[in-house]
C-alpha atoms as a PDB file:
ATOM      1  CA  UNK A   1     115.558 129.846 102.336  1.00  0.00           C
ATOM      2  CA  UNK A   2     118.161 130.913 104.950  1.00  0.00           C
ATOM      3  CA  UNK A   3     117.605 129.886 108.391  1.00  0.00           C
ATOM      4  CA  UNK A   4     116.518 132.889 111.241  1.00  0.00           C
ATOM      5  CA  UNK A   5     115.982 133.232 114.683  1.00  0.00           C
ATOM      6  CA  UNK A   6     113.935 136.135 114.166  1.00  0.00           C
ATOM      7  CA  UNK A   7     110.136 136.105 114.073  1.00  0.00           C
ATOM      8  CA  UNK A   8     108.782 137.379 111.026  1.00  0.00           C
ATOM      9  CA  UNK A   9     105.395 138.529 110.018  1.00  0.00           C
ATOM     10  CA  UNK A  10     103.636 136.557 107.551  1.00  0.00           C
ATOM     11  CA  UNK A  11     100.614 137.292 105.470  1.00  0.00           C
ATOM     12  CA  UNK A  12      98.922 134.317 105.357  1.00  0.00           C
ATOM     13  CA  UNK A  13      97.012 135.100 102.162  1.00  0.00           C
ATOM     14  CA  UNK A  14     100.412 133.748 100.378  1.00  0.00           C
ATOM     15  CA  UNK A  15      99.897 130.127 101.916  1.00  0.00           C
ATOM     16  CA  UNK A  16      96.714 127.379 101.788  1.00  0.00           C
ATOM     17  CA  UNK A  17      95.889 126.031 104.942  1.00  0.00           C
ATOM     18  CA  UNK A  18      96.401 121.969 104.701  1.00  0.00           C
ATOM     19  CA  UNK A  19      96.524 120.014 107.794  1.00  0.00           C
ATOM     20  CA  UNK A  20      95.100 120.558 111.900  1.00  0.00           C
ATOM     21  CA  UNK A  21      96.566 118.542 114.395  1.00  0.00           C
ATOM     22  CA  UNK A  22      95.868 118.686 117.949  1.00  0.00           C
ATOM     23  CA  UNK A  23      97.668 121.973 118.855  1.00  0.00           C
ATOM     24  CA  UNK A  24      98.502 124.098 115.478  1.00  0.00           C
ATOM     25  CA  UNK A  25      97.457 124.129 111.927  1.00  0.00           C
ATOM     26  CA  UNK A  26      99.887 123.757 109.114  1.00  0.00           C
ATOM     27  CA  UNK A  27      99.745 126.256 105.905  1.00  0.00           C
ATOM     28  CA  UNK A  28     101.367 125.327 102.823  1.00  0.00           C
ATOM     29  CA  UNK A  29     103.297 127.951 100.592  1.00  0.00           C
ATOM     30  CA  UNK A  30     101.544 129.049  97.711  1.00  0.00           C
ATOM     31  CA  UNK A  31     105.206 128.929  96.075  1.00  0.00           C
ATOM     32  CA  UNK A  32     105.375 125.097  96.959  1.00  0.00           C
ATOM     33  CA  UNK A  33     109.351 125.947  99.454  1.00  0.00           C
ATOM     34  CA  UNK A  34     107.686 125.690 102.670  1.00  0.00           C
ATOM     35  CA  UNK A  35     105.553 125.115 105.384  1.00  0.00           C
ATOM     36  CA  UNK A  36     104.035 127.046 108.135  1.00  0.00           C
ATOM     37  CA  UNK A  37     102.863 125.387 111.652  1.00  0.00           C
ATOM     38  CA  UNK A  38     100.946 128.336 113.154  1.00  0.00           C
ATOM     39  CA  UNK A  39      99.960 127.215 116.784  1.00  0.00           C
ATOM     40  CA  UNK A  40      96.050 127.820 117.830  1.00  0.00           C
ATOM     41  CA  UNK A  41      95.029 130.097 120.182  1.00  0.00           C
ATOM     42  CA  UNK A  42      96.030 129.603 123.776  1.00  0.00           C
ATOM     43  CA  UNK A  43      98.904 127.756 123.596  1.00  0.00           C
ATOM     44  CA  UNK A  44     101.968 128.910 125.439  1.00  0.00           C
ATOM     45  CA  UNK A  45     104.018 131.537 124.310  1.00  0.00           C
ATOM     46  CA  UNK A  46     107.566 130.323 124.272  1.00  0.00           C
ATOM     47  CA  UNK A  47     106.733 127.013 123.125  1.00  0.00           C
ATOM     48  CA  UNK A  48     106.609 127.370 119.778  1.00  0.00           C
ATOM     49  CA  UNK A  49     110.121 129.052 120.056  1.00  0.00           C
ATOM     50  CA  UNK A  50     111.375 126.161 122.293  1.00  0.00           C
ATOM     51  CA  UNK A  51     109.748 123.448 119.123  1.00  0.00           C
ATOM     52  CA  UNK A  52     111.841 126.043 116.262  1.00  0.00           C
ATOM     53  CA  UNK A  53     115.119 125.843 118.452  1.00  0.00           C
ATOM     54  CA  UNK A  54     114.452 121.977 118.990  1.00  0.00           C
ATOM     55  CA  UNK A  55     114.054 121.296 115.409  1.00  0.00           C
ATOM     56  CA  UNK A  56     116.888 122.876 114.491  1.00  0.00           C
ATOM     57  CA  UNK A  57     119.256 120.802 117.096  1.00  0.00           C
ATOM     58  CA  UNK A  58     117.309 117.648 115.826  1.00  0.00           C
ATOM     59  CA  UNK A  59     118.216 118.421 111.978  1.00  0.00           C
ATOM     60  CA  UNK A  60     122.160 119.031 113.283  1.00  0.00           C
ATOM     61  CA  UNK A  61     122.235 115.960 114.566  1.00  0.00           C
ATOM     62  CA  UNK A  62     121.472 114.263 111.337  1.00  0.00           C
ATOM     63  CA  UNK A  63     118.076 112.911 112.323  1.00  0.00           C
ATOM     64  CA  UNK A  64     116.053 112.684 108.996  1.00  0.00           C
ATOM     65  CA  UNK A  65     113.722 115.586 109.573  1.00  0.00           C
ATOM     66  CA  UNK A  66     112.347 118.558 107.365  1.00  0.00           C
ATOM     67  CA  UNK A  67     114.955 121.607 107.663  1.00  0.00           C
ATOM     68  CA  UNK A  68     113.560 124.335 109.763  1.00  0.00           C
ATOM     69  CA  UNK A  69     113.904 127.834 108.558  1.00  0.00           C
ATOM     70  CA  UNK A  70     112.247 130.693 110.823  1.00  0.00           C
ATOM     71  CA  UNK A  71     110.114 131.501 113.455  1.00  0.00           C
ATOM     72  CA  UNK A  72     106.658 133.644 112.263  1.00  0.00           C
ATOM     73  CA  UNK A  73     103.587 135.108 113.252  1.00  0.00           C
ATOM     74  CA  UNK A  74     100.239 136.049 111.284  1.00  0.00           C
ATOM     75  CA  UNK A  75     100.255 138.291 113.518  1.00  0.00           C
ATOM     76  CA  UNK A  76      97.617 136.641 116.397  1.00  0.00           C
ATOM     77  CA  UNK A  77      99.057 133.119 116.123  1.00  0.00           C
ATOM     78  CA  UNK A  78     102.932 132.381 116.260  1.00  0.00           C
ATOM     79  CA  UNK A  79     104.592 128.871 114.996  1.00  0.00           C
ATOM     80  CA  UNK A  80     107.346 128.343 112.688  1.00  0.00           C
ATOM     81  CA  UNK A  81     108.313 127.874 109.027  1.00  0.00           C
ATOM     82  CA  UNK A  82     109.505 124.212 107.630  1.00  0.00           C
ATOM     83  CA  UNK A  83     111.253 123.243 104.442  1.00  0.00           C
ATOM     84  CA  UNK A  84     107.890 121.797 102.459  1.00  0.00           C
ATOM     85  CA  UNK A  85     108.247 118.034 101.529  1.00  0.00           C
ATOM     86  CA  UNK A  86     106.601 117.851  98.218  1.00  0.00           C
ATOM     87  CA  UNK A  87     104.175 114.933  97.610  1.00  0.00           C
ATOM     88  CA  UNK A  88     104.286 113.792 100.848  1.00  0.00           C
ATOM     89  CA  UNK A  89     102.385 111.698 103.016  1.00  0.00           C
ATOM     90  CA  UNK A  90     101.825 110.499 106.791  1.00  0.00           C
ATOM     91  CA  UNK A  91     102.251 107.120 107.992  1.00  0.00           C
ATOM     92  CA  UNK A  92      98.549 107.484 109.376  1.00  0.00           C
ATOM     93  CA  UNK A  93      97.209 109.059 105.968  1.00  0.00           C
ATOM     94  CA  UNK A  94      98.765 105.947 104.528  1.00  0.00           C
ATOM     95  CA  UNK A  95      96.807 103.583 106.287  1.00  0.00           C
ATOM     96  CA  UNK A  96      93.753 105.528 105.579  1.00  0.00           C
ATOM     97  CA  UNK A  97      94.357 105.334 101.876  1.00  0.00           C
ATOM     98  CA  UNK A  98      95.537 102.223 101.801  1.00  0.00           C
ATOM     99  CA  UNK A  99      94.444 100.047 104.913  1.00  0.00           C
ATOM    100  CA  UNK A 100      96.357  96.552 103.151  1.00  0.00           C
ATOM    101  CA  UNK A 101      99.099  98.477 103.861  1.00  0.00           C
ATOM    102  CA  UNK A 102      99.283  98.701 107.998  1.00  0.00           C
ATOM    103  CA  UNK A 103     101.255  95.764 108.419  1.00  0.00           C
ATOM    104  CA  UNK A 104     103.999  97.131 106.777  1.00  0.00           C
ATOM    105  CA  UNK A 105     103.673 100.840 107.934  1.00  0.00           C
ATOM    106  CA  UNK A 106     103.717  99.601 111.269  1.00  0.00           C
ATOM    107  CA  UNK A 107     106.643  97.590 111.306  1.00  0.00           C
ATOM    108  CA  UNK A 108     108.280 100.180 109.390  1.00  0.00           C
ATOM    109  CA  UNK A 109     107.855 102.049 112.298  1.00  0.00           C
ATOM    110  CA  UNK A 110     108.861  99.715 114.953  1.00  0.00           C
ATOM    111  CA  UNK A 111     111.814 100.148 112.553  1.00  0.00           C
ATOM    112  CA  UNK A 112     112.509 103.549 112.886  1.00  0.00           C
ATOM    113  CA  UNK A 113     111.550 104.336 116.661  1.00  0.00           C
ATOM    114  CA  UNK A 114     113.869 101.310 117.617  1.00  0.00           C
ATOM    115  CA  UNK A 115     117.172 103.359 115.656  1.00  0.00           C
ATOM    116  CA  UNK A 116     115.769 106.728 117.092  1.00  0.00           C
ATOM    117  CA  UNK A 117     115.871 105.590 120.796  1.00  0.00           C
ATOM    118  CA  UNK A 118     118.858 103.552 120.154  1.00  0.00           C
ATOM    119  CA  UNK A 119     120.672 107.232 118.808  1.00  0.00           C
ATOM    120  CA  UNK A 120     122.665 108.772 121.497  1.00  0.00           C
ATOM    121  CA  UNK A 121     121.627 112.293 122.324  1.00  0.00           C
ATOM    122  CA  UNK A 122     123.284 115.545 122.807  1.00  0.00           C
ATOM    123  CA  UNK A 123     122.704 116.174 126.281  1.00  0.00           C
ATOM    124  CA  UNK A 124     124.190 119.913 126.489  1.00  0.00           C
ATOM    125  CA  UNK A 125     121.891 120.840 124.151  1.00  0.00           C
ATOM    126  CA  UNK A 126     118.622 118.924 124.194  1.00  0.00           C
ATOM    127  CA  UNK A 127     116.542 118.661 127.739  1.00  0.00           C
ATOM    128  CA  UNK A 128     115.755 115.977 130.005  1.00  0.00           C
ATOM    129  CA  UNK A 129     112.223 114.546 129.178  1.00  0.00           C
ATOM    130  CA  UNK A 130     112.149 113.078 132.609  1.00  0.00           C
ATOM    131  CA  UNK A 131     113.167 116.776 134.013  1.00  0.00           C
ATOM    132  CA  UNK A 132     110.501 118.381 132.238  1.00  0.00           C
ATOM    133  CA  UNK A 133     108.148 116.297 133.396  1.00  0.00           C
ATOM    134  CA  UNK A 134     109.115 117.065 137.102  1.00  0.00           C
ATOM    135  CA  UNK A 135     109.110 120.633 136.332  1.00  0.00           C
ATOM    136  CA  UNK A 136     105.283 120.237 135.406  1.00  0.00           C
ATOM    137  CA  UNK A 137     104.095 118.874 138.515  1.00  0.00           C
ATOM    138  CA  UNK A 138     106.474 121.265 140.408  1.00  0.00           C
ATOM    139  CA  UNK A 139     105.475 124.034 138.949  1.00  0.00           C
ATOM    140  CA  UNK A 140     101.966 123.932 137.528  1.00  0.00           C
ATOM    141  CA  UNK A 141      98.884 123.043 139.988  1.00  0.00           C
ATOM    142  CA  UNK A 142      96.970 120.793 137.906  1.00  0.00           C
ATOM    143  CA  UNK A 143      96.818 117.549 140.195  1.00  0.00           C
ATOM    144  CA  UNK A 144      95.828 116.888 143.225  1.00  0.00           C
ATOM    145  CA  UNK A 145      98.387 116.733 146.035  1.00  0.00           C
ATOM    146  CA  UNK A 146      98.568 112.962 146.251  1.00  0.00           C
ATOM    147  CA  UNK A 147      98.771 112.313 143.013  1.00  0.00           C
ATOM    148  CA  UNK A 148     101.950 115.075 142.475  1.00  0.00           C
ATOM    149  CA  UNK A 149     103.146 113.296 145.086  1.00  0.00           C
ATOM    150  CA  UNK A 150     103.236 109.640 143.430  1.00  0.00           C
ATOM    151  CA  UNK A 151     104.586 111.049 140.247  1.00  0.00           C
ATOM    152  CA  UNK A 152     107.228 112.549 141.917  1.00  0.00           C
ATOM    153  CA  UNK A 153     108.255 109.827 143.852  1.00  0.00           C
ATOM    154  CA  UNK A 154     107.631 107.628 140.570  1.00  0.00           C
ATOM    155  CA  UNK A 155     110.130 110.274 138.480  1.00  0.00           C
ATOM    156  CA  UNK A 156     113.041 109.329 141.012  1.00  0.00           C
ATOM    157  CA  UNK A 157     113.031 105.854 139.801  1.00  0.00           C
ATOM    158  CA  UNK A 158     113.667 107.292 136.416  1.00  0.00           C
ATOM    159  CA  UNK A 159     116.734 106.886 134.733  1.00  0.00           C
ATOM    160  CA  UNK A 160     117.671 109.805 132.393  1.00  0.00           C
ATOM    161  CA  UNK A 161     118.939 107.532 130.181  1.00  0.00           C
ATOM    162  CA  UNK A 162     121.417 109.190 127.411  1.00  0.00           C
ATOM    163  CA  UNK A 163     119.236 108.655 124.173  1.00  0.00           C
ATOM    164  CA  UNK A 164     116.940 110.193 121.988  1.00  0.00           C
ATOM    165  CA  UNK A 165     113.222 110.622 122.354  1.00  0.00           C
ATOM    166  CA  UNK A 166     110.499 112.171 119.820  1.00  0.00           C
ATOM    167  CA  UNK A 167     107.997 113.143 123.271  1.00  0.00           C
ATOM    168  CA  UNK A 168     104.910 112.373 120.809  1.00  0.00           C
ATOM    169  CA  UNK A 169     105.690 109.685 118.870  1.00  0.00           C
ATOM    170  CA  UNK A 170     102.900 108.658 116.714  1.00  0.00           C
ATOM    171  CA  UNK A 171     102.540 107.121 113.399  1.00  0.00           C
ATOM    172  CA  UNK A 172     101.311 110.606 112.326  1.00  0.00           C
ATOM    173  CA  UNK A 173     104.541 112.079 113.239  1.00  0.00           C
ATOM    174  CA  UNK A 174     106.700 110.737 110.387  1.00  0.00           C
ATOM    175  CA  UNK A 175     106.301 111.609 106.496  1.00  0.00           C
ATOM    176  CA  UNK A 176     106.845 110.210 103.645  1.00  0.00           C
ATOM    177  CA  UNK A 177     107.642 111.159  99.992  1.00  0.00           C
ATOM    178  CA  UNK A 178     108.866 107.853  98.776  1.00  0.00           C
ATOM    179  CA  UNK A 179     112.269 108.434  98.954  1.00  0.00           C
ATOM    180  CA  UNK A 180     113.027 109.789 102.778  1.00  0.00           C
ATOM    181  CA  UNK A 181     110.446 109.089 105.897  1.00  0.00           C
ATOM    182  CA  UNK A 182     110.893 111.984 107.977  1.00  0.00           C
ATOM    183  CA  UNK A 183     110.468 112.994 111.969  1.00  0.00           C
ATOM    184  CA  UNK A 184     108.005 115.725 112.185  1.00  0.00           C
ATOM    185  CA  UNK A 185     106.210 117.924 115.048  1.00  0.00           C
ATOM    186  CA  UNK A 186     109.626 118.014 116.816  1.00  0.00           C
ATOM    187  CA  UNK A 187     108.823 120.264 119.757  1.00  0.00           C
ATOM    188  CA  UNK A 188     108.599 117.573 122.222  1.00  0.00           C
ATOM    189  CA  UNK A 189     111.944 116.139 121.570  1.00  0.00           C
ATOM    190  CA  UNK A 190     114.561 115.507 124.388  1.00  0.00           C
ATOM    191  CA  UNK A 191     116.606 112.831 125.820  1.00  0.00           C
ATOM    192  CA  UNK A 192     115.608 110.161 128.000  1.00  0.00           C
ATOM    193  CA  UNK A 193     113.796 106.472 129.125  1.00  0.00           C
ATOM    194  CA  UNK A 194     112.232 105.140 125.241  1.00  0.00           C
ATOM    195  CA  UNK A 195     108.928 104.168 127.450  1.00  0.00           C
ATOM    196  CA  UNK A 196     108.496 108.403 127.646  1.00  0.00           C
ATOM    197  CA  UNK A 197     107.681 107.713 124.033  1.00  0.00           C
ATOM    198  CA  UNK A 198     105.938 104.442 124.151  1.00  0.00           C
ATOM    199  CA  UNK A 199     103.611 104.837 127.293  1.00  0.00           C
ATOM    200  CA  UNK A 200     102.212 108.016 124.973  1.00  0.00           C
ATOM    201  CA  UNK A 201     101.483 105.583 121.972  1.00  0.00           C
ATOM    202  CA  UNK A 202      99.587 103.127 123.977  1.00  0.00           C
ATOM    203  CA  UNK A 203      97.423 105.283 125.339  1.00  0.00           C
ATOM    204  CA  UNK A 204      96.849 107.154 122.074  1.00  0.00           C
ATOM    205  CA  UNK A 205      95.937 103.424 120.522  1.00  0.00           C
ATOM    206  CA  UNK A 206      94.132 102.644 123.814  1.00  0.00           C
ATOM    207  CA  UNK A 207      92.419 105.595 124.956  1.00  0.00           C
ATOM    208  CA  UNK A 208      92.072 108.054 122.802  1.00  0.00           C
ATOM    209  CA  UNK A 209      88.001 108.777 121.897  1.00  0.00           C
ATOM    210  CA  UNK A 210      87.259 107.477 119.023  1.00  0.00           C
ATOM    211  CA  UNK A 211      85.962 110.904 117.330  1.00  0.00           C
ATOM    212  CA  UNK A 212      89.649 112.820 118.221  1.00  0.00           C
ATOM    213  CA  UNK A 213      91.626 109.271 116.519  1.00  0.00           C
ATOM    214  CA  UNK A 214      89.540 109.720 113.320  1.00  0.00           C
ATOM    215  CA  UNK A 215      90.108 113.943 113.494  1.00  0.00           C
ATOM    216  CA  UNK A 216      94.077 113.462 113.891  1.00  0.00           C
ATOM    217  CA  UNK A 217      94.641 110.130 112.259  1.00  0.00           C
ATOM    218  CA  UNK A 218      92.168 109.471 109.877  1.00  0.00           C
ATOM    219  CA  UNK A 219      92.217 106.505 111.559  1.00  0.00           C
ATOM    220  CA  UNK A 220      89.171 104.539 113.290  1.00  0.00           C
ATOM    221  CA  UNK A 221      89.865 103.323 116.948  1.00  0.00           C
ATOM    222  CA  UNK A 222      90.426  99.300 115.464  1.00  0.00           C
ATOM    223  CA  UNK A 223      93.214 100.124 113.364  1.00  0.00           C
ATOM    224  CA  UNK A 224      95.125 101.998 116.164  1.00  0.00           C
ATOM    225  CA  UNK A 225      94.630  98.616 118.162  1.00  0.00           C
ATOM    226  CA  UNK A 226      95.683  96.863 115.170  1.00  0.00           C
ATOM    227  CA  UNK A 227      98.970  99.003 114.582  1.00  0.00           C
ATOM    228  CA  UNK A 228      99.831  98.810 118.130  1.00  0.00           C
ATOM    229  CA  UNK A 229      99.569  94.686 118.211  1.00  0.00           C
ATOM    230  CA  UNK A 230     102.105  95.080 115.533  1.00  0.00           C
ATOM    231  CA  UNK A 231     104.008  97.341 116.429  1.00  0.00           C
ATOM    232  CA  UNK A 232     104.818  96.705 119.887  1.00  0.00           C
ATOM    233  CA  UNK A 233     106.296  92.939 118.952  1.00  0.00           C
ATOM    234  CA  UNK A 234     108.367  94.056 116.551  1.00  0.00           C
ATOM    235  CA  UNK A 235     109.913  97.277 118.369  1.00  0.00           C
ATOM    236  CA  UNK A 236     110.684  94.292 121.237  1.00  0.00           C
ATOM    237  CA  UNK A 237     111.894  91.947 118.916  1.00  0.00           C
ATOM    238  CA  UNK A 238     109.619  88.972 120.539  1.00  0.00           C
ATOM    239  CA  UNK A 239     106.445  87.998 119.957  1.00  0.00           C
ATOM    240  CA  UNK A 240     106.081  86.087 123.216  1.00  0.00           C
ATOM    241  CA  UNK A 241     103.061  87.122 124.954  1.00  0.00           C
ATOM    242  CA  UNK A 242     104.274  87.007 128.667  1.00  0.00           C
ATOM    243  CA  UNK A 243     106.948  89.820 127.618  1.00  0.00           C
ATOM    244  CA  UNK A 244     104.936  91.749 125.728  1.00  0.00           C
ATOM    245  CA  UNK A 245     102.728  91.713 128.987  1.00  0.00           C
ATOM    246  CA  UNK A 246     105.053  92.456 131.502  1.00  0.00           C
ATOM    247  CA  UNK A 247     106.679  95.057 129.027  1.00  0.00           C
ATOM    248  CA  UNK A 248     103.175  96.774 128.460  1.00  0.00           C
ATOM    249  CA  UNK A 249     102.896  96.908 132.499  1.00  0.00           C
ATOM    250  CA  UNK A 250     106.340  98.632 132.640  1.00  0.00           C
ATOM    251  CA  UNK A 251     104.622 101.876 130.194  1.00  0.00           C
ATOM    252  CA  UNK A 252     101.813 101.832 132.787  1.00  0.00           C
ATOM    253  CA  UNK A 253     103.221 104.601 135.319  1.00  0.00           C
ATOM    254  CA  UNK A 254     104.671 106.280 132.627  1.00  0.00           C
ATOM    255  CA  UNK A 255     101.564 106.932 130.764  1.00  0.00           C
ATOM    256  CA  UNK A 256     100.022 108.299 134.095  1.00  0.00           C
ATOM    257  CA  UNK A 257     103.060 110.653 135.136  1.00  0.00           C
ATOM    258  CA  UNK A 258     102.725 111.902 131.250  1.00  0.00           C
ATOM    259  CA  UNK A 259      98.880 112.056 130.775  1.00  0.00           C
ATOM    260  CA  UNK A 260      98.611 114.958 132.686  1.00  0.00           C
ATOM    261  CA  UNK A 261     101.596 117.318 131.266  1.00  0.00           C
ATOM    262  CA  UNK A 262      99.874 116.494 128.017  1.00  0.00           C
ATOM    263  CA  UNK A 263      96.473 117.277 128.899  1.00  0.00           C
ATOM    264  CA  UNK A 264      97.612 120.554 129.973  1.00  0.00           C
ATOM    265  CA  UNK A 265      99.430 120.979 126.896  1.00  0.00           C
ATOM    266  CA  UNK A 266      96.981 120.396 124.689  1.00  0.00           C
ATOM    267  CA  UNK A 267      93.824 121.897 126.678  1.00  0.00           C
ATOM    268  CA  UNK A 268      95.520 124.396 128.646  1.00  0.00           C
ATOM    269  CA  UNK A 269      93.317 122.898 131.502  1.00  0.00           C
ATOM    270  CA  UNK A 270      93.896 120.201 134.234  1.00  0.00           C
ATOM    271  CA  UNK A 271      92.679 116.573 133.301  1.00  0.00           C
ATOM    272  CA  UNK A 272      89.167 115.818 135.266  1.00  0.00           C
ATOM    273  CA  UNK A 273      89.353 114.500 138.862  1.00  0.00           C
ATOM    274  CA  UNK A 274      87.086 111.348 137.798  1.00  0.00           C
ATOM    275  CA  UNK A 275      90.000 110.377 135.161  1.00  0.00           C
ATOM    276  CA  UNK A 276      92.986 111.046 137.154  1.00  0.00           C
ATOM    277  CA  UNK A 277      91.470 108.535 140.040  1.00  0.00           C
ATOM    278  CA  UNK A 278      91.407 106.361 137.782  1.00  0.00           C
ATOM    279  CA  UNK A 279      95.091 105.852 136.849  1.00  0.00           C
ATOM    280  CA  UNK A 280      96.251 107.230 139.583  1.00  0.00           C
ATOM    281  CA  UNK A 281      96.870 103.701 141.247  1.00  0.00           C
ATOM    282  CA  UNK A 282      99.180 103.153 137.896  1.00  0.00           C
ATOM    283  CA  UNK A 283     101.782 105.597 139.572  1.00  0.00           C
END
């Protein structure tokens, strides 16, 4: 299939629906080439273009990654259309399957988020995590004043360091089909500070209800602990407990400037008050 950057009506009575995440649903081709992401209702507009356009950049730069090939619509819901990888499988629907088997999924992917955020990025073509962040709280009125205020003045500590970040990196974010583990759900992707990435996967292993880890993970809550107490070691290359500590402090305000953008993301709606005092003190 030849790549477009036109958006093209689909009928979606050619495809099977076969996944949900947290913001689309993914449809596979009854022909077995491809795979649709159609976003749910409610989500923004030009973000599915912006995740198309991403994906693309990402696959130039040689970062193993399913090859886009056009942006589509069913018409009420708009998303994009992937190159399908046959028999493949999450890291997360992995574990599920085959729970003996998190030890080695997880330092797989200590593996593989250490080379990603050691990859230099193309700058003049791929966005600022740390600057889209600030746009958020700039922009959108979703937090109280004081607290836009302390992520703000938490941002300019930031360096906008030169490298590449997935945005929602997650074990469920990289696929499998024996032969090539792939980056997937690329929209967030940008260049910037590697705890961008890892503040999100501690809370996600930390904080996330246990109801929403089992809906998007197949996972229960333990084994998201479990991955994480593996993981995080091995993507620091020590196992000594003071650093791991004062590295796991270091995500802290970075979760809590990020929490919100996602929230809104995801629920189109500002986090609670009750929550947001209570990381608010992170910042």
């Amino acid at each position: 299939m030849i790549m477009s950057e036109e958006i093209q009506r689909i009928n979606l009575n050619d495809y099977i629906q076969s996944g949900e995440g947290g913001t689309a649903l993914t449809y596979t081709k009854k022909d077995g080439l491809s795979l649709a992401k159609l976003y749910k209702p409610g989500f923004e507009a030009d973000r599915f273009k912006a995740e198309f356009l991403t994906a693309r950049i990402v696959f130039d730069l040689g970062i193993p990654s399913p090859k886009p090939y056009r942006m589509i619509t069913d018409g009420e819901r708009s998303g994009a259309e992937y190159e399908l990888i046959k028999n493949k499988r999450s890291y997360t629907r992995i574990i599920s399957q085959e729970p003996g088997r998190l030890e080695e999924i997880s330092l797989t992917f200590a593996h593989m988020a250490r080379e990603l955020h050691a990859k230099e990025a193309d700058t003049t073509r791929l966005c600022s995590y740390k600057q889209r962040i600030e746009r958020f709280y700039r922009e959108k009125n979703r937090v109280p004043e004081d607290y836009k205020q302390r992520a703000l003045k938490f941002l300019d500590t930031v360096p906008d360091t030169p490298r590449c970040v997935h945005g929602d990196l997650h074990i469920g974010n990289i696929i499998t089909d024996g032969e090539r583990d792939l980056w997937i759900d690329l929209g967030e992707f940008a260049y910037g500070a590697p705890e961008w990435n890892l503040a999100l996967l501690w809370t996600m292993c930390h904080n996330m209800p246990d109801d929403r880890v089992q809906r998007i993970f197949h996972l229960t809550h333990e084994q998201m602990m479990a991955h994480w107490d593996i993981f995080f070691p091995a993507y620091l290359g020590t196992s000594d407990p003071q650093a791991i500590d004062e590295a796991t402090k270091r995500l802290l305000p970075y979760y809590a400037a990020k929490v919100p953008y996602m929230f809104d993301m995801v629920f189109s709606a500002p986090m609670p008050d009750a929550a947001l005092q209570k990381i608010v003190k992170l910042l």
